[in-house]
N, C-alpha and C. Protein backbone atom coordinates (compact mmCIF):
# COMPACT_ATOMS: atom_id res chain seq x y z
N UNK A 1 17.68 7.15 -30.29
CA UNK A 1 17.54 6.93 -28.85
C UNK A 1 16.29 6.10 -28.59
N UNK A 2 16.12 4.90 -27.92
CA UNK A 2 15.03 4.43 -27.75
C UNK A 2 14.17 5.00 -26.76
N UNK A 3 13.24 4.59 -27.07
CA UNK A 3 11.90 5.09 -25.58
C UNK A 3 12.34 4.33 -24.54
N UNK A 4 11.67 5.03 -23.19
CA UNK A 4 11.71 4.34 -22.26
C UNK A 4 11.23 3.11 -22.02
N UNK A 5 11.30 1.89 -21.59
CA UNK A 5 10.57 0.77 -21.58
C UNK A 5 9.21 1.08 -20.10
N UNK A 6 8.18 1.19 -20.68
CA UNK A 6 7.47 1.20 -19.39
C UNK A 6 7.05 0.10 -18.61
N UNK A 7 7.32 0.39 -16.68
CA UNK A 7 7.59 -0.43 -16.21
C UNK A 7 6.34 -0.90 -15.69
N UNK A 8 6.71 -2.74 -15.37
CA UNK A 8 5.38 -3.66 -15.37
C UNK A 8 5.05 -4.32 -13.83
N UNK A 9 3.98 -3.56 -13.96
CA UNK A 9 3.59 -3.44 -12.72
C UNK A 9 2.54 -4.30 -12.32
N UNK A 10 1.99 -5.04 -11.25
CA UNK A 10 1.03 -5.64 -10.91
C UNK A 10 -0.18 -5.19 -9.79
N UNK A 11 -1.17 -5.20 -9.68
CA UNK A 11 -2.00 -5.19 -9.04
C UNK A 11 -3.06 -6.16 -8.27
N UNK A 12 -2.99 -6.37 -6.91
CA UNK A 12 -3.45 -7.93 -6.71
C UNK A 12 -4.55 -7.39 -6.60
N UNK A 13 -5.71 -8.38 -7.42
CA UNK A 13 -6.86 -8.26 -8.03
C UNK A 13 -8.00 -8.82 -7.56
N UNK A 14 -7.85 -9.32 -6.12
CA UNK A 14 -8.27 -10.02 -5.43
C UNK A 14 -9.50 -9.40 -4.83
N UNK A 15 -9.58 -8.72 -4.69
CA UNK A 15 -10.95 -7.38 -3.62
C UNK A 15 -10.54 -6.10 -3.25
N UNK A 16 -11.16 -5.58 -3.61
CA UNK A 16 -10.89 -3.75 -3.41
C UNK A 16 -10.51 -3.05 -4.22
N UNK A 17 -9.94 -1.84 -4.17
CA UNK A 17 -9.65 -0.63 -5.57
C UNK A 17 -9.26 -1.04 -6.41
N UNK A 18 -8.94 -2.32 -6.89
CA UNK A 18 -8.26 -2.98 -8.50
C UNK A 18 -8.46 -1.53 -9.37
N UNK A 19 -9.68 -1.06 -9.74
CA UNK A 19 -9.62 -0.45 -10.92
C UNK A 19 -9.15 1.04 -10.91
N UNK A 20 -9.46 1.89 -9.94
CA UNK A 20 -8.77 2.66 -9.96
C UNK A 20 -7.46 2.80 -9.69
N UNK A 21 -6.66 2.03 -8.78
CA UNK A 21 -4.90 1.78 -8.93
C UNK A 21 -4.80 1.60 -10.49
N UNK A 22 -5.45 0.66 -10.98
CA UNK A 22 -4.93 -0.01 -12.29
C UNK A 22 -4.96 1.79 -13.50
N UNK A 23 -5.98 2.34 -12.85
CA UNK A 23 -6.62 3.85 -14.00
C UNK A 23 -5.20 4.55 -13.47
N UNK A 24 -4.95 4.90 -12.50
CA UNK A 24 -4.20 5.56 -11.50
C UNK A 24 -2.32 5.41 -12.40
N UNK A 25 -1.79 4.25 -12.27
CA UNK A 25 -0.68 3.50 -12.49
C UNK A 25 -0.37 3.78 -14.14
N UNK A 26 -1.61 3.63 -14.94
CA UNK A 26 -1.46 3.80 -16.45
C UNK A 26 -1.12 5.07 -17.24
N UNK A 27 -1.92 5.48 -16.15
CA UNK A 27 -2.18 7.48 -16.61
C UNK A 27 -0.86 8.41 -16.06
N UNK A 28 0.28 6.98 -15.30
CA UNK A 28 1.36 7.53 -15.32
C UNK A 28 2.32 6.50 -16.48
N UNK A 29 1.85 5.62 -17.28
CA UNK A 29 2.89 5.09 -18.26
C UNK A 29 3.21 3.74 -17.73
N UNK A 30 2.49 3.33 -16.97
CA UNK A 30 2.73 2.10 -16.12
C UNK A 30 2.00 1.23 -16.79
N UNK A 31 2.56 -0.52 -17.11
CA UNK A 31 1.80 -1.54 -18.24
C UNK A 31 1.84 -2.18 -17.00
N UNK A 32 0.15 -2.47 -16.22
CA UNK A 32 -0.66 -2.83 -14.92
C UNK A 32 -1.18 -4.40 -15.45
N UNK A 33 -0.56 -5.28 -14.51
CA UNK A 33 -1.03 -6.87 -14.58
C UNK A 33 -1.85 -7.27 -13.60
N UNK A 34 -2.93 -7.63 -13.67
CA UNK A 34 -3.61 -7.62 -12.48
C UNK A 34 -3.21 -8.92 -12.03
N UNK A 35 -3.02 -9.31 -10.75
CA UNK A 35 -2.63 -10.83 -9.93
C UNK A 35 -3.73 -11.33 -9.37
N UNK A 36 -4.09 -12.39 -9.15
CA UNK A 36 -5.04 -13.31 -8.84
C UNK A 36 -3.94 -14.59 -8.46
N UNK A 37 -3.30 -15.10 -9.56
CA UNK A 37 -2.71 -16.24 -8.95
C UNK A 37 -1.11 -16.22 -9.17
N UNK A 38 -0.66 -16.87 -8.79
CA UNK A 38 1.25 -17.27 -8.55
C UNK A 38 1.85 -16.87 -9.77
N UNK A 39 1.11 -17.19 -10.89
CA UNK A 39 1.93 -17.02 -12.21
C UNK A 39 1.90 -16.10 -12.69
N UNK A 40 0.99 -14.85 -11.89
CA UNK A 40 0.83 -13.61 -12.76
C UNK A 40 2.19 -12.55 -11.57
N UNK A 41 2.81 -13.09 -10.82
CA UNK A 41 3.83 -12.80 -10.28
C UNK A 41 5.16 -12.46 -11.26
N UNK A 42 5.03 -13.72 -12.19
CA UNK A 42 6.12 -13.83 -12.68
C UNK A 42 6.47 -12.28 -13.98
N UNK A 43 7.65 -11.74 -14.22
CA UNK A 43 7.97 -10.47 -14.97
C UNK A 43 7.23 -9.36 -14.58
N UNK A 44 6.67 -9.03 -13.30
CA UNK A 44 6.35 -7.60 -12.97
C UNK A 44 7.45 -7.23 -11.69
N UNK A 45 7.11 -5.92 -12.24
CA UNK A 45 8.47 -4.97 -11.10
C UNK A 45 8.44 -4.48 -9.81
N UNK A 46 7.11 -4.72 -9.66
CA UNK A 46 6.40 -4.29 -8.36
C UNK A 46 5.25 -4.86 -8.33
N UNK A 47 4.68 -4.38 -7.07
CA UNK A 47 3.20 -5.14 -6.74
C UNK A 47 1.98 -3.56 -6.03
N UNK A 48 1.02 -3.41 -6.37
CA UNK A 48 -0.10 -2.75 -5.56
C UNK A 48 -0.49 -3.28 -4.92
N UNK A 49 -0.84 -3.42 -3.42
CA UNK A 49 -1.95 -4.25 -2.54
C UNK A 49 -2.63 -3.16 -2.57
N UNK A 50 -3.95 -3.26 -2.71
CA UNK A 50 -4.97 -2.07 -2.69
C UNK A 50 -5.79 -1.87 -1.12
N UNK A 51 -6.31 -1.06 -1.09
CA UNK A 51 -7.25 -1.18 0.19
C UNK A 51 -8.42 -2.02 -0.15
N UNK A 52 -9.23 -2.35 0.69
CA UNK A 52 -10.59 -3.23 0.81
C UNK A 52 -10.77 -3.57 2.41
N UNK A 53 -10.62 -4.82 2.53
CA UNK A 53 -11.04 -5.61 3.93
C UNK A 53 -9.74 -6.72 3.89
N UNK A 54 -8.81 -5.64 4.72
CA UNK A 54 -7.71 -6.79 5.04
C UNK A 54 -8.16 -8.20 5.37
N UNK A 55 -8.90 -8.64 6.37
CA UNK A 55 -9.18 -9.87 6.75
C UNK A 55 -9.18 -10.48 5.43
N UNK A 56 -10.59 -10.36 4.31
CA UNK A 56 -11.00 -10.71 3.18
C UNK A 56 -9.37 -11.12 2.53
N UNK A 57 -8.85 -9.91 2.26
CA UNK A 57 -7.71 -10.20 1.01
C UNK A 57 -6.65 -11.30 1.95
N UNK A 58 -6.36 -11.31 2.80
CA UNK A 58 -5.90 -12.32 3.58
C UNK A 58 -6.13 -13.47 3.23
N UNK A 59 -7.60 -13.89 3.65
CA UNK A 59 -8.12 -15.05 3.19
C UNK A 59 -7.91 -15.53 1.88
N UNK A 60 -8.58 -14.81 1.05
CA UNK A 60 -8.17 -14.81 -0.71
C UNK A 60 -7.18 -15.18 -1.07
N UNK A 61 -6.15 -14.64 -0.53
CA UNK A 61 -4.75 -14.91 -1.12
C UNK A 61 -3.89 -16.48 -0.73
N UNK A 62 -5.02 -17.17 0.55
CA UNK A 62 -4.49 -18.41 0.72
C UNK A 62 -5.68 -19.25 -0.30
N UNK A 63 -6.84 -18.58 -0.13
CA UNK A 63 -7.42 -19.30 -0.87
C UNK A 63 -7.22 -19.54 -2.03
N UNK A 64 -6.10 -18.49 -2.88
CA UNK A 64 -5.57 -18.77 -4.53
C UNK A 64 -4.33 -18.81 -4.49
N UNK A 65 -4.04 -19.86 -3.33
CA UNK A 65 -2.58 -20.14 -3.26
C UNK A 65 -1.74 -19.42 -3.74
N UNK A 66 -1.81 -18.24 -3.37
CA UNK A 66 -1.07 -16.93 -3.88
C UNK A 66 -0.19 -16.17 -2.52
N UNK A 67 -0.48 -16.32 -1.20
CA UNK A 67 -0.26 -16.05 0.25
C UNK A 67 1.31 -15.94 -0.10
N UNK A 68 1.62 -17.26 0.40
CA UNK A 68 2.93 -17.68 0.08
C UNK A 68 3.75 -17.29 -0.74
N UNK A 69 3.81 -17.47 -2.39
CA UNK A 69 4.37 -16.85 -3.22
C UNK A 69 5.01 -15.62 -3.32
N UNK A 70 3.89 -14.58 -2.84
CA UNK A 70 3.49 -13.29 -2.71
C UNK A 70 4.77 -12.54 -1.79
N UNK A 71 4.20 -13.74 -0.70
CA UNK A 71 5.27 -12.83 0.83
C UNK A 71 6.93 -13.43 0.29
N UNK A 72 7.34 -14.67 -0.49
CA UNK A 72 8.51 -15.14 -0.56
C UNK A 72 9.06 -13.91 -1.36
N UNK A 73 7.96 -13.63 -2.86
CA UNK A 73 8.72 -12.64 -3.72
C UNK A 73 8.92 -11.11 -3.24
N UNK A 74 8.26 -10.52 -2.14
CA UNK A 74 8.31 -9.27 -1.28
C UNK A 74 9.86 -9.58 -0.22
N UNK A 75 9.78 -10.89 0.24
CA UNK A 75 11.27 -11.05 0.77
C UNK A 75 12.40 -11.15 -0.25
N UNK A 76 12.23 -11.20 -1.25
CA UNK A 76 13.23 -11.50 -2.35
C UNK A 76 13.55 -10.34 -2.68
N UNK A 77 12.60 -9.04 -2.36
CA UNK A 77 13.01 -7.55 -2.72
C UNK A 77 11.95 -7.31 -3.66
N UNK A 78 10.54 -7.68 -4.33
CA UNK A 78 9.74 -7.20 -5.15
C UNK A 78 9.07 -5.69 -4.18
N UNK A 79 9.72 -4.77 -5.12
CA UNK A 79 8.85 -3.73 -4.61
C UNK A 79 7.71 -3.36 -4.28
N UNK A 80 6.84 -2.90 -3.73
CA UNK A 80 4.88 -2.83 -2.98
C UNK A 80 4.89 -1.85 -2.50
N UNK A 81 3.74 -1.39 -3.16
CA UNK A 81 2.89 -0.37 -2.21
C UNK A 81 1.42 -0.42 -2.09
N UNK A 82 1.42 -0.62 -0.74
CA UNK A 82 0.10 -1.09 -0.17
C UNK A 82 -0.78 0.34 0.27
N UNK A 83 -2.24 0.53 0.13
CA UNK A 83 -3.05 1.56 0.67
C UNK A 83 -4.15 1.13 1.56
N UNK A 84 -4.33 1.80 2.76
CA UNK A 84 -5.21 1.37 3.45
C UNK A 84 -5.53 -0.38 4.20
N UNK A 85 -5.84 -1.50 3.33
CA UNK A 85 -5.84 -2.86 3.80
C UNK A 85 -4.42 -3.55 3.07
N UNK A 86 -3.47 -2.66 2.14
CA UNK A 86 -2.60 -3.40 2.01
C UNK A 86 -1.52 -2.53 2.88
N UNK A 87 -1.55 -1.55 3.69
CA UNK A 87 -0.84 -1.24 4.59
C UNK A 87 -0.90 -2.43 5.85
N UNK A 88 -1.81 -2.69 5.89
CA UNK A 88 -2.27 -3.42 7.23
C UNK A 88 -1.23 -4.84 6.74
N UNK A 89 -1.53 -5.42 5.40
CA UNK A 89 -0.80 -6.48 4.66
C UNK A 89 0.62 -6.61 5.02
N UNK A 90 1.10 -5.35 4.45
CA UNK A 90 2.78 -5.43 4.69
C UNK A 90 3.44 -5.15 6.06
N UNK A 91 2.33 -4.56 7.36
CA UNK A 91 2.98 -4.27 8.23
C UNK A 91 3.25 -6.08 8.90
N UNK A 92 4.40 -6.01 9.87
CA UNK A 92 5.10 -6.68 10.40
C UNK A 92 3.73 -7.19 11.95
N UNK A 93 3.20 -6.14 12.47
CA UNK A 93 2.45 -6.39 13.32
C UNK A 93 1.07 -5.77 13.24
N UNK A 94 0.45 -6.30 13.72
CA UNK A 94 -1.42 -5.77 13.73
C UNK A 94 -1.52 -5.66 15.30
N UNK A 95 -2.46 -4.44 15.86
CA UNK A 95 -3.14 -4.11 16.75
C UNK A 95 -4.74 -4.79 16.39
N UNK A 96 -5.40 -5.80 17.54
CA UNK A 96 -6.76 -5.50 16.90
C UNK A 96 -7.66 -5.99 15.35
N UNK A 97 -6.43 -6.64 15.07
CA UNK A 97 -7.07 -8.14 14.45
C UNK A 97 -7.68 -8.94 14.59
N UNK A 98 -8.10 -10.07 14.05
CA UNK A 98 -8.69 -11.12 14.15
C UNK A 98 -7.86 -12.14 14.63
N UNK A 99 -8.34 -13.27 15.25
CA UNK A 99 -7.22 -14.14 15.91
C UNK A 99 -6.69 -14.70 14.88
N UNK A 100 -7.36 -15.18 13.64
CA UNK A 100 -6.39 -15.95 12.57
C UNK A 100 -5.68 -14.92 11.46
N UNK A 101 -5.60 -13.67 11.21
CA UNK A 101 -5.28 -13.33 10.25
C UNK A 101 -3.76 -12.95 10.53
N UNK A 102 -3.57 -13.16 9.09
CA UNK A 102 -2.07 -12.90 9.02
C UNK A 102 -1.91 -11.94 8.05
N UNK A 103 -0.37 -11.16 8.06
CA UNK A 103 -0.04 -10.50 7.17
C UNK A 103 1.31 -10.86 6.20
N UNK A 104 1.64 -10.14 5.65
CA UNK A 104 2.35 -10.42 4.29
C UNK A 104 3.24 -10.10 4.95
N UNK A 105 3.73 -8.74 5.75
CA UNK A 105 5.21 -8.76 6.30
C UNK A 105 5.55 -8.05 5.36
N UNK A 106 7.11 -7.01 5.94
CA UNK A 106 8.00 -6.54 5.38
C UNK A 106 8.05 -5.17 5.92
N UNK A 107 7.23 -4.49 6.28
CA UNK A 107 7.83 -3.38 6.58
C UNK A 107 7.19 -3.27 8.46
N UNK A 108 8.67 -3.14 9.60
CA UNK A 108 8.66 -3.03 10.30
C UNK A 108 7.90 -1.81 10.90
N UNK A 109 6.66 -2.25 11.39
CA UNK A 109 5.65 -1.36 11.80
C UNK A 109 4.57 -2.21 12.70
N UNK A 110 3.86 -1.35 13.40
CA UNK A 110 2.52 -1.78 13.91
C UNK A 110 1.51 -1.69 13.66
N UNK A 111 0.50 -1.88 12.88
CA UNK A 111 -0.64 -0.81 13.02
C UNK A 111 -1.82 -1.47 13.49
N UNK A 112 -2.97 -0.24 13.97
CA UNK A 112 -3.78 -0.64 14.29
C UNK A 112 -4.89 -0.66 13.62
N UNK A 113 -5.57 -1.48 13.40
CA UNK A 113 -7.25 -1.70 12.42
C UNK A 113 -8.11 -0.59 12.78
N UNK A 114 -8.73 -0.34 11.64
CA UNK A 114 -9.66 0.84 11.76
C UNK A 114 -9.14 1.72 13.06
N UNK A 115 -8.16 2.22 12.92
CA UNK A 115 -8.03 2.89 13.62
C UNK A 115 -8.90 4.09 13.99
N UNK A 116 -9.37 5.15 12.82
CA UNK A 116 -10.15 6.17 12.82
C UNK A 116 -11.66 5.83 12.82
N UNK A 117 -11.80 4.78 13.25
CA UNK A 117 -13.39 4.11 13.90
C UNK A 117 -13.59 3.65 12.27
N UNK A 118 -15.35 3.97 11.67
CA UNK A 118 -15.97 2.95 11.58
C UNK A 118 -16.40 3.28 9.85
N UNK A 119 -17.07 3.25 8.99
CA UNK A 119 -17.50 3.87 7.94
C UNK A 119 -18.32 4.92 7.76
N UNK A 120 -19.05 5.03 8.85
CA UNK A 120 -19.65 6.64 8.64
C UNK A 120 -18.32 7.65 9.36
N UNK A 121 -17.72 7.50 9.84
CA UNK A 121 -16.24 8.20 10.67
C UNK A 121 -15.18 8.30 9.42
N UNK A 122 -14.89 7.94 8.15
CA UNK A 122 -14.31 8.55 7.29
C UNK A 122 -14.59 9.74 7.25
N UNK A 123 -13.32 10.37 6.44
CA UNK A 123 -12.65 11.77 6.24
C UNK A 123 -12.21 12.00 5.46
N UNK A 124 -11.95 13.46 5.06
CA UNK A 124 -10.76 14.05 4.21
C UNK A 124 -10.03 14.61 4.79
N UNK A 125 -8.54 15.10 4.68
CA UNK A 125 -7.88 15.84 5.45
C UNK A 125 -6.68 16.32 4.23
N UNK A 126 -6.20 17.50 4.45
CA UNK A 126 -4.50 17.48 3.47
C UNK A 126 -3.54 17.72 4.17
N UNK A 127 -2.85 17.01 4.00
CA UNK A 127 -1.82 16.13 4.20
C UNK A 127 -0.07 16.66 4.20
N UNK A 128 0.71 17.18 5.00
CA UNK A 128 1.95 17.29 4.51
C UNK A 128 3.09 16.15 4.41
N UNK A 129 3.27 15.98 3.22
CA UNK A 129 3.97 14.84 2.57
C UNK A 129 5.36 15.00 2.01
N UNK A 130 6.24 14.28 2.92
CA UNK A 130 8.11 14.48 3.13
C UNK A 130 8.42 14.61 1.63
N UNK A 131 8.86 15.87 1.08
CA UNK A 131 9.44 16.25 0.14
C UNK A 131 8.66 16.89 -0.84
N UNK A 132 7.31 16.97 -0.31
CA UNK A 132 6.83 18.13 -1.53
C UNK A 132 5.83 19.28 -1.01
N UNK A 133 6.24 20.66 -2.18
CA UNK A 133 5.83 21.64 -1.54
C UNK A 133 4.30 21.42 -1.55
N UNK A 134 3.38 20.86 -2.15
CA UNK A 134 2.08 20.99 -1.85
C UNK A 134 1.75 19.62 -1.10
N UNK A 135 0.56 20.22 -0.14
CA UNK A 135 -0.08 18.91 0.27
C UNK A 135 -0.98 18.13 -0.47
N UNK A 136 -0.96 16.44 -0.08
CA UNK A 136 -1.83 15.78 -0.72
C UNK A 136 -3.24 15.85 -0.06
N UNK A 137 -3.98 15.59 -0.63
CA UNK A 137 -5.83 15.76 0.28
C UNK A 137 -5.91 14.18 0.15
N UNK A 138 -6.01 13.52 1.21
CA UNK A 138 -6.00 12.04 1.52
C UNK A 138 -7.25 11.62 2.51
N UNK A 139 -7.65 10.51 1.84
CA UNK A 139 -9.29 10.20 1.88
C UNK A 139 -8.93 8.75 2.99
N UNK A 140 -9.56 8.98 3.62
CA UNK A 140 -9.73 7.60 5.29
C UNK A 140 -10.72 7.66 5.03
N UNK A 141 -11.28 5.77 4.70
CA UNK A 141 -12.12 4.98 4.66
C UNK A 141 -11.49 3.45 5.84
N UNK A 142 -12.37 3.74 7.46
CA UNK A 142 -12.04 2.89 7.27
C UNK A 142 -10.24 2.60 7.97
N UNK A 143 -9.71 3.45 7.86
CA UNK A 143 -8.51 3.47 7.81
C UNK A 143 -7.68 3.37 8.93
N UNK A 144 -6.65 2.26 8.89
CA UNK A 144 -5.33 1.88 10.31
C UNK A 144 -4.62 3.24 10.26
N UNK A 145 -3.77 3.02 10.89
CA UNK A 145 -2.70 4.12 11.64
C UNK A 145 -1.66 3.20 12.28
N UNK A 146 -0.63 4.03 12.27
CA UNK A 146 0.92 3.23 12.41
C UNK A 146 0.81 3.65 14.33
N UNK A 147 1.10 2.92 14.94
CA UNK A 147 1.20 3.01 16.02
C UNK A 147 3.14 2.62 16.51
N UNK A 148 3.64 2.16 15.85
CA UNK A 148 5.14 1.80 16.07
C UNK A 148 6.02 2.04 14.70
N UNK A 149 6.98 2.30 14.72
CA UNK A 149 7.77 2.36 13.15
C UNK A 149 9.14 1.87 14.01
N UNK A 150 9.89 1.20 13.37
CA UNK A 150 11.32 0.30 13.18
C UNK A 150 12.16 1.40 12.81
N UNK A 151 13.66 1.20 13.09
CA UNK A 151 14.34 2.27 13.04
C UNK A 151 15.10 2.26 11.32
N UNK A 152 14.28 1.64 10.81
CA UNK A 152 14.74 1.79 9.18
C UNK A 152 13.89 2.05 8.92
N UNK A 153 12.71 2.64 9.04
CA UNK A 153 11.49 3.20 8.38
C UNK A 153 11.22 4.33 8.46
N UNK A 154 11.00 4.95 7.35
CA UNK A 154 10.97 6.99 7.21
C UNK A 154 9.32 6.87 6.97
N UNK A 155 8.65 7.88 8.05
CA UNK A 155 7.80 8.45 8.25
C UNK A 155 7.64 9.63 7.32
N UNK A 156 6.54 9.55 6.64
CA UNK A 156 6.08 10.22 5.22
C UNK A 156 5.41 11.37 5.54
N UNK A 157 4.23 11.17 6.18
CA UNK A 157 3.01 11.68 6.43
C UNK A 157 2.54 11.63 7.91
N UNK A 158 1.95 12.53 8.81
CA UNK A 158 1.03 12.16 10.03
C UNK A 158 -0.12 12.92 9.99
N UNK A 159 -1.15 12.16 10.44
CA UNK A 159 -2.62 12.57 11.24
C UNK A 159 -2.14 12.84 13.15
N UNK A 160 -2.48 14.24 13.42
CA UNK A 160 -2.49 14.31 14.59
C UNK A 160 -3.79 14.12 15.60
N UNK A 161 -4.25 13.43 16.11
CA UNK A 161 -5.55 13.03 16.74
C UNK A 161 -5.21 12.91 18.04
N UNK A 162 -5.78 13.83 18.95
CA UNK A 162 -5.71 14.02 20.17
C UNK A 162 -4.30 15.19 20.47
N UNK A 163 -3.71 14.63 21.09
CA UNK A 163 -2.39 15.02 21.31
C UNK A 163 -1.17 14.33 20.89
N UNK A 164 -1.38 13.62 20.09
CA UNK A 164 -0.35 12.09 19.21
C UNK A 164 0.12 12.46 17.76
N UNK A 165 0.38 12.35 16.83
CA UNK A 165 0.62 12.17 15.89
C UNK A 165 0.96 10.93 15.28
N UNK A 166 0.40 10.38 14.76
CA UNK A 166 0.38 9.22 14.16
C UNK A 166 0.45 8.80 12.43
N UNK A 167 1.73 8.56 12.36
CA UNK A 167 2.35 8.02 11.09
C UNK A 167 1.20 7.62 10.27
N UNK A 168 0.85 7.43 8.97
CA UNK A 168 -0.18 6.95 7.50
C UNK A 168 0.50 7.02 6.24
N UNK A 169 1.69 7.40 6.83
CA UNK A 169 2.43 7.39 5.01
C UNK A 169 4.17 6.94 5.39
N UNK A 170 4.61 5.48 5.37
CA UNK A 170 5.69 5.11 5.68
C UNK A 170 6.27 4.39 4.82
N UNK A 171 7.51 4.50 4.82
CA UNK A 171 8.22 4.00 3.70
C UNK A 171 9.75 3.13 4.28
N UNK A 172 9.90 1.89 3.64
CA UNK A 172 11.19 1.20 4.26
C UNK A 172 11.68 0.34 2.85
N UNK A 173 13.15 0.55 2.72
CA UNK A 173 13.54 0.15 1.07
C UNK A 173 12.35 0.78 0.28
N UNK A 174 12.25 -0.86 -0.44
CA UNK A 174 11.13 -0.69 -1.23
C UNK A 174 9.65 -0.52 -1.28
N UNK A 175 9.43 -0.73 -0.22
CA UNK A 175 8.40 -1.14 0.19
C UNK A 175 7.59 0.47 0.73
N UNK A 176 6.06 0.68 0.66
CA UNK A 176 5.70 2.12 0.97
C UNK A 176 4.21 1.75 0.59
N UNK A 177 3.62 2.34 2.29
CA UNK A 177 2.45 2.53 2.64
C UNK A 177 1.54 3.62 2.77
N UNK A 178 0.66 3.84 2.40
CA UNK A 178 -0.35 4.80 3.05
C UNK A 178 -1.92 4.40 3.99
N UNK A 179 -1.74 4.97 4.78
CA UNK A 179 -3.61 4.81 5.36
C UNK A 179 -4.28 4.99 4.43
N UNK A 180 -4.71 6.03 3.91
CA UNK A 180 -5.15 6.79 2.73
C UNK A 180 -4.96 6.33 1.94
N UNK A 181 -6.42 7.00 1.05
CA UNK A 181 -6.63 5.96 -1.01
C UNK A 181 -6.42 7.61 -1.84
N UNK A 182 -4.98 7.36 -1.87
CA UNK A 182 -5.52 8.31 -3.21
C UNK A 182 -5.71 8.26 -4.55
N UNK A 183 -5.96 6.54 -4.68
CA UNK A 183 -6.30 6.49 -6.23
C UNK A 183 -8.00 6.74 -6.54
N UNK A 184 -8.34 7.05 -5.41
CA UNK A 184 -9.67 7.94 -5.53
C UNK A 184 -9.92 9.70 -5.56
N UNK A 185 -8.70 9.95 -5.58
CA UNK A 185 -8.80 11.45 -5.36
C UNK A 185 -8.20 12.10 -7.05
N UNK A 186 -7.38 11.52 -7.82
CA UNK A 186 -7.19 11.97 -8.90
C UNK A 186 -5.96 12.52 -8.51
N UNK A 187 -5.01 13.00 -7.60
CA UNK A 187 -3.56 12.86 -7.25
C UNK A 187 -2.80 11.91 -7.32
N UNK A 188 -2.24 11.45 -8.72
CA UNK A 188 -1.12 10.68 -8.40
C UNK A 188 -0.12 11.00 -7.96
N UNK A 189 0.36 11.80 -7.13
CA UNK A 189 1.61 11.74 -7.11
C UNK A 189 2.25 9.88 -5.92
N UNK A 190 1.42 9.98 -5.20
CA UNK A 190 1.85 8.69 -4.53
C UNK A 190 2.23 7.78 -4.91
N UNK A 191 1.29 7.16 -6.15
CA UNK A 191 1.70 6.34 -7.28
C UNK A 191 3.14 6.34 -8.11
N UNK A 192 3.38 7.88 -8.60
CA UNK A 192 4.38 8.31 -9.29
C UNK A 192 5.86 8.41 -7.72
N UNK A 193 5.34 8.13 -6.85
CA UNK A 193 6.21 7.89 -5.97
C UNK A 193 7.10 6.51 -5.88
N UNK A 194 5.44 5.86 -5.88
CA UNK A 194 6.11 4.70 -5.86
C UNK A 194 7.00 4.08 -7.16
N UNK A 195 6.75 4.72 -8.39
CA UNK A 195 7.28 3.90 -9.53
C UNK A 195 8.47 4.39 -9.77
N UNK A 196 9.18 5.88 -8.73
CA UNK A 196 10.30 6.15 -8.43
C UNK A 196 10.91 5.05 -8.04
N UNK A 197 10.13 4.60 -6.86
CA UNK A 197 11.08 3.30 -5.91
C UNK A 197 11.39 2.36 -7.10
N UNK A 198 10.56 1.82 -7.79
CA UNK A 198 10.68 0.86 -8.25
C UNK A 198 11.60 1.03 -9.47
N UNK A 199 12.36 2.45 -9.79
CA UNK A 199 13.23 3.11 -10.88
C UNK A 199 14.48 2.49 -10.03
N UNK A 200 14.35 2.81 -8.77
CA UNK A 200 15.68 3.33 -7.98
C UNK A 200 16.49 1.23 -7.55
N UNK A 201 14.87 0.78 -7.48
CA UNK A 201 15.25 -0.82 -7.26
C UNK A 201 15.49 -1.82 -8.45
N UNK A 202 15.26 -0.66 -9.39
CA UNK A 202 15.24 -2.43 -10.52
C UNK A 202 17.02 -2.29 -11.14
């Protein structure tokens, strides 16, 4: 019987958590390519957008003529999961952006920037997460919030603030976001979530 082939995954390498996604992804059997430019697109099964400074990775990614590529192969069906600034990446709309920035697109949503204010205003909180009996403990740095979801998009996770509840863990096809980093907390399961999707898509 042969082994499983483990699946090849990418990480855009551009600014922000590169190394722990990349620690995160391995320590589940995952062979992690880090992306920088167009050609490191080519033979991986999925993509990580990590958190950092959406604006920044924005920029970056036109600046290594990588923008383009990126969003054609996410429309083509390359699976992603974005945390924190790559949530902001894949959503369809931004609250509270910058006038020039753009996003990558794909999963019908809104969100809004820093939603939970500012860097001393990070948190911990745990988390109940659609389909498993324990909660995750999920770390906001920093962190958007879904303010709209599309009627093909399953709501994962919410932060209730005020009297609202507000979506941080959404999922549409392939594609699956969190506010929250938990490749800083030593819980993969999010990760091992996503490389489900990417079982269920390839």
């Amino acid at each position: 019987m042969m082994a499983p082939v483990a699946p090849r995954v990418g990480v855009l390498a551009v600014q922000g958590d590169v190394r722990e996604h990349r620690q995160a992804l391995e320590s589940l059997g995952a062979t992690v390519v880090p992306v920088r430019r167009p050609g490191e697109l080519h033979g991986i099964q999925g993509i990580v957008i990590p958190g950092g400074e959406s604006t920044v990775i924005d920029k970056l990614l036109r600046s290594f003529e990588l923008f383009e590529p990126l969003q054609e192969a996410l429309r083509a069906g390359l699976p992603a999961y974005g945390s924190c600034a790559g949530m902001i990446l894949l959503a369809d709309r931004i609250v509270d952006g910058t006038a020039d920035q753009q996003t990558l697109g794909g999963l019908d949503i809104t969100v809004r920037r820093n939603a939970f204010g500012r860097q001393v205003d990070s948190f911990e909180q745990d988390l109940r997460y659609a389909g498993w009996a324990d909660p995750v403990r999920a770390v906001f740095i920093r962190a958007p919030w879904v303010e709209r979801v599309g009627e093909r998009v399953e709501v994962l996770a919410e932060v209730v603030s005020g009297a609202t509840a507000h979506p941080v863990a959404v999922r549409q096809g392939a594609l699956l976001a969190t506010s929250f980093h938990p490749e800083v907390t030593g819980d993969h399961r999010v990760h091992g979530h996503f490389l489900d999707l990417l079982a269920e898509h390839t």
